[in-house]
Protein backbone atom coordinates (compact mmCIF):
# COMPACT_ATOMS: atom_id res chain seq x y z
CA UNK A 1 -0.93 32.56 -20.07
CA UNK A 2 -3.71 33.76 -22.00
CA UNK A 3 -2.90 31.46 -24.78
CA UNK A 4 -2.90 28.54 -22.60
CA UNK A 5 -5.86 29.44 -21.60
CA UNK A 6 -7.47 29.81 -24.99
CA UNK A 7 -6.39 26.24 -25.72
CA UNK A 8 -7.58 24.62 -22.44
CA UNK A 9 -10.70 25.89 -23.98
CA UNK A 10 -11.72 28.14 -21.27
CA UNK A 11 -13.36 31.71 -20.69
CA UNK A 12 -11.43 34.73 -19.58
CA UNK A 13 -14.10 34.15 -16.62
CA UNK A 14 -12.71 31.05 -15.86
CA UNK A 15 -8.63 32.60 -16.28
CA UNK A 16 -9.89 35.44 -13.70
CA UNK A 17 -10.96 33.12 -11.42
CA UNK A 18 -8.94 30.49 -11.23
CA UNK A 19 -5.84 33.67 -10.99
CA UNK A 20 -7.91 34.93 -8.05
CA UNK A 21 -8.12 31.69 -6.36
CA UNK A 22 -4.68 31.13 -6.30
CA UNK A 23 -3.64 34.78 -4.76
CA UNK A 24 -5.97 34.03 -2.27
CA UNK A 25 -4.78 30.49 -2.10
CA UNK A 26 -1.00 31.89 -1.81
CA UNK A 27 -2.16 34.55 0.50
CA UNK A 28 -3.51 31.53 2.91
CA UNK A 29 -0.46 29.56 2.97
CA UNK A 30 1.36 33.06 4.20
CA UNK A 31 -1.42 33.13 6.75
CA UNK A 32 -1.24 29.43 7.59
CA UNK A 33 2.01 30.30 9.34
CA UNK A 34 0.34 32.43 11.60
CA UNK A 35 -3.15 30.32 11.73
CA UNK A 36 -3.39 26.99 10.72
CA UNK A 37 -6.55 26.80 9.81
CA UNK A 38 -6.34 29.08 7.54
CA UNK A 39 -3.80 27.15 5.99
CA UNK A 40 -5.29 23.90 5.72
CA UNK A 41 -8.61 25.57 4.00
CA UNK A 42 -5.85 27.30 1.66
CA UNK A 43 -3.54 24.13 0.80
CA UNK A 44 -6.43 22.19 0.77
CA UNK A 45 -8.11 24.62 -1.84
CA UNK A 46 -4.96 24.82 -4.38
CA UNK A 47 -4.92 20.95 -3.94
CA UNK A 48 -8.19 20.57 -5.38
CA UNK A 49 -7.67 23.64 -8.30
CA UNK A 50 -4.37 21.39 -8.59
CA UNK A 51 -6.52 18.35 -9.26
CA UNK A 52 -8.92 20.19 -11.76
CA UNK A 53 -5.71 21.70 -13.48
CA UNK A 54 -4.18 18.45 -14.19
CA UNK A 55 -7.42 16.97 -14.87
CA UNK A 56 -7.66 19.84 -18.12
CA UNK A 57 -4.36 18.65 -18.93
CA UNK A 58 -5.44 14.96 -19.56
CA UNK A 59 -8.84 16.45 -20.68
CA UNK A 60 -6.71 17.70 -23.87
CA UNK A 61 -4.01 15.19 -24.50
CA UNK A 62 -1.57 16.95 -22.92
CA UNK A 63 1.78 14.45 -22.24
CA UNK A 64 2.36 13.82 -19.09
CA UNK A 65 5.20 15.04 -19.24
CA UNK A 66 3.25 18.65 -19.62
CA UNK A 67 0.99 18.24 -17.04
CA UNK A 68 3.99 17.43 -14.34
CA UNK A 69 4.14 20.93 -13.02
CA UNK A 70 0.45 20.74 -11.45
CA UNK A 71 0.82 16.85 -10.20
CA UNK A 72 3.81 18.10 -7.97
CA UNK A 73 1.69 20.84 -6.93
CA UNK A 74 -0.65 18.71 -6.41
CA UNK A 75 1.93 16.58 -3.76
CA UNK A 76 3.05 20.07 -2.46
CA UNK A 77 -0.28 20.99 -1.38
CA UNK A 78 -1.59 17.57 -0.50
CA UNK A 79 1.36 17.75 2.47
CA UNK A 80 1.05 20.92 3.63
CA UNK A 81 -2.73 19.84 3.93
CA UNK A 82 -1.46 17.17 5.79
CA UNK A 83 1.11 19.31 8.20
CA UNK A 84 -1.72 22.02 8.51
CA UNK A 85 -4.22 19.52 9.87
CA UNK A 86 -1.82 17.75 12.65
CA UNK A 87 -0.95 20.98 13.99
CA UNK A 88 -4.63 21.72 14.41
């Protein structure tokens, strides 16, 4: 991962956080199940880092089909926005 990370062109600052946001992110969908609004502020957050991901992806020519994996996260996330928000 570090590798990958080297050749997104980003800082070990940026790998840290962007590895902490998606514990907490993870650790917000867990919680959604009990509180929902904690899961639509965490689904809604890996969304966006989601977005950003793929957007790095296209930033450095990556194919598309490279940068897949974080557009279907991207969908994954995007519903259970969705799903959190109507049960709110």
């Amino acid at each position: 991962m570090i590798s990958e990370f080297k050749r997104f062109g980003l800082t070990k600052k940026q790998r840290q956080l962007t590895g902490m946001l998606q514990i907490i992110g993870a650790t917000g969908l867990v919680l959604g199940l009990f509180h929902s609004w904690i899961g639509l502020f965490a689904s809604g957050g890996l969304a966006v880092l989601m977005v950003l991901g793929f957007g790095v992806r296209l930033k450095i020519k990556d194919s598309f089909l490279q940068a897949i994996p974080s557009f279907v996260f991207i969908l994954i996330n995007g519903y259970l926005f969705y799903v959190f928000l109507r049960l709110i």
